[in-house]
Protein backbone atom coordinates (compact mmCIF):
# COMPACT_ATOMS: atom_id res chain seq x y z
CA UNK A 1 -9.55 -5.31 -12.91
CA UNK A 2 -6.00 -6.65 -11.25
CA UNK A 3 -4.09 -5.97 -13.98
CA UNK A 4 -5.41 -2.02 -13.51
CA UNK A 5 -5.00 -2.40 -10.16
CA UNK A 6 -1.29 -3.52 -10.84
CA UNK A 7 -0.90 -0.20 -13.71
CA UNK A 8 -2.18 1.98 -10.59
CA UNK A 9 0.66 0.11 -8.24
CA UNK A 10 3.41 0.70 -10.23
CA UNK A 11 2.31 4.26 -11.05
CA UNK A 12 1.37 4.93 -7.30
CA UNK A 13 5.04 3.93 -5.99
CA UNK A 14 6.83 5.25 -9.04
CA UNK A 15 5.45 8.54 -7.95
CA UNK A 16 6.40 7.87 -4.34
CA UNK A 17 9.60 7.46 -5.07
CA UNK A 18 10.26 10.58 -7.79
CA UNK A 19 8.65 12.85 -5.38
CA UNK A 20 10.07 11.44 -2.48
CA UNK A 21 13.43 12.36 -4.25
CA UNK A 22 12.63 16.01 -4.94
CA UNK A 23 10.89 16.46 -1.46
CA UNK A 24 14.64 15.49 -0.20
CA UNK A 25 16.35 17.46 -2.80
CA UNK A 26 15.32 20.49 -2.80
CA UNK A 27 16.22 23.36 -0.57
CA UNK A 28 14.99 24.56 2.53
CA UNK A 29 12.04 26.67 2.49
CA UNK A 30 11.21 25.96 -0.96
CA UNK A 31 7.34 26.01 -1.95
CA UNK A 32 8.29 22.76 -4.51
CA UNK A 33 8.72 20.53 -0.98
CA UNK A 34 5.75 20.84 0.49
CA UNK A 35 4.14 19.76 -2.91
CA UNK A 36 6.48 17.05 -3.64
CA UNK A 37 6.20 15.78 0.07
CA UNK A 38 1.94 16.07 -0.56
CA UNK A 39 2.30 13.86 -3.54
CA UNK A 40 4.83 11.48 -2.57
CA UNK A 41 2.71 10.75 0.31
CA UNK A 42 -0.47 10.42 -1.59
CA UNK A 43 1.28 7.94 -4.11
CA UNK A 44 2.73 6.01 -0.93
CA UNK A 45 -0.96 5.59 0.43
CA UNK A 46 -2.14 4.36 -2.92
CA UNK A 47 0.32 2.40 -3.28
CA UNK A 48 -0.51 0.54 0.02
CA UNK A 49 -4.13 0.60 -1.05
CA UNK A 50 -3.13 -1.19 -4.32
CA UNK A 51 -0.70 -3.75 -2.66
CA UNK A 52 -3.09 -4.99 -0.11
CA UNK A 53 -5.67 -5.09 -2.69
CA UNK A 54 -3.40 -7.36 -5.10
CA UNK A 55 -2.46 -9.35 -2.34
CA UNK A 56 -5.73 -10.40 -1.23
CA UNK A 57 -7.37 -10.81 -5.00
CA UNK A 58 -3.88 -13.13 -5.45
CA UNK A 59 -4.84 -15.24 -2.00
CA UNK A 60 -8.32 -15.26 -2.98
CA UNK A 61 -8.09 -16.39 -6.47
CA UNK A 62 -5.60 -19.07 -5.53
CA UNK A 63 -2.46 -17.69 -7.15
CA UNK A 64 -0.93 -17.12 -3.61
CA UNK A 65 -0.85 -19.56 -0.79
CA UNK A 66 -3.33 -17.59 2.21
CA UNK A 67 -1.34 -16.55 5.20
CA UNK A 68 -0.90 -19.01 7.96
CA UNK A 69 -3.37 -17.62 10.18
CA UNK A 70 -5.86 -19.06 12.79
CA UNK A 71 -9.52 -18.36 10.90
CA UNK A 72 -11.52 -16.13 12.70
CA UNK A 73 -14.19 -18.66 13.65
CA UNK A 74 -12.20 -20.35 15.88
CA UNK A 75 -11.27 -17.32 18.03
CA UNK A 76 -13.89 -16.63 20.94
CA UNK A 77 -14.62 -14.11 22.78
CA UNK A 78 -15.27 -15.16 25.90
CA UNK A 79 -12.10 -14.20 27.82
CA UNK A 80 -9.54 -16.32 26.11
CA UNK A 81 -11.37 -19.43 27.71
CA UNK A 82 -11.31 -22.50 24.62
C-alpha cells in the first residue's frame, strides 16, 4: 500500500507542477486556465494527502525518527496548570 501511495505522490505533484505551468502560461481569458488551475490544484491537494500519509506510515513503521513532540497525554486541560 506505501509504495501506491508513493506512485499516487509522484503522479499527484507531477501534475501540480505541469498544470501549474500551463495555468501560468497561457493567456488571459483563456478557457484552458481555469482547467489547468482546477487540476493543478487538485494534484497539489493530493499530493499533500499522499505526503502526510507517507510521512506518518514512515514514523509509524520505524523508518523515520517521530517528531520531537510532547505526547498528547501529558498535555492537560485544566488551564495550563501541571
Amino acid at each position: 500500500m506505501a509504495k501506491l501511495i508513493a506512485i499516487l505522490n509522484v503522479v499527484a505533484w507531477s501534475g501540480f507542477w505541469a498544470f501549474g505551468y500551463l495555468a501560468l502560461s497561457s493567456g488571459e481569458g483563456s478557457g484552458r486556465t481555469v482547467t489547468a488551475t482546477v487540476l493543478a490544484a487538485v494534484g497539489a491537494a493530493v499530493g499533500i494527502v499522499a505526503w502526510f500519509w507517507l510521512v506518518r506510515h514512515s514514523e509509524a513503521t520505524g523508518y523515520a525518527k517521530r517528531a520531537n513532540q510532547v505526547p498528547r497525554e501529558h498535555h492537560r486541560g485544566n488551564g495550563g496548570e501541571a
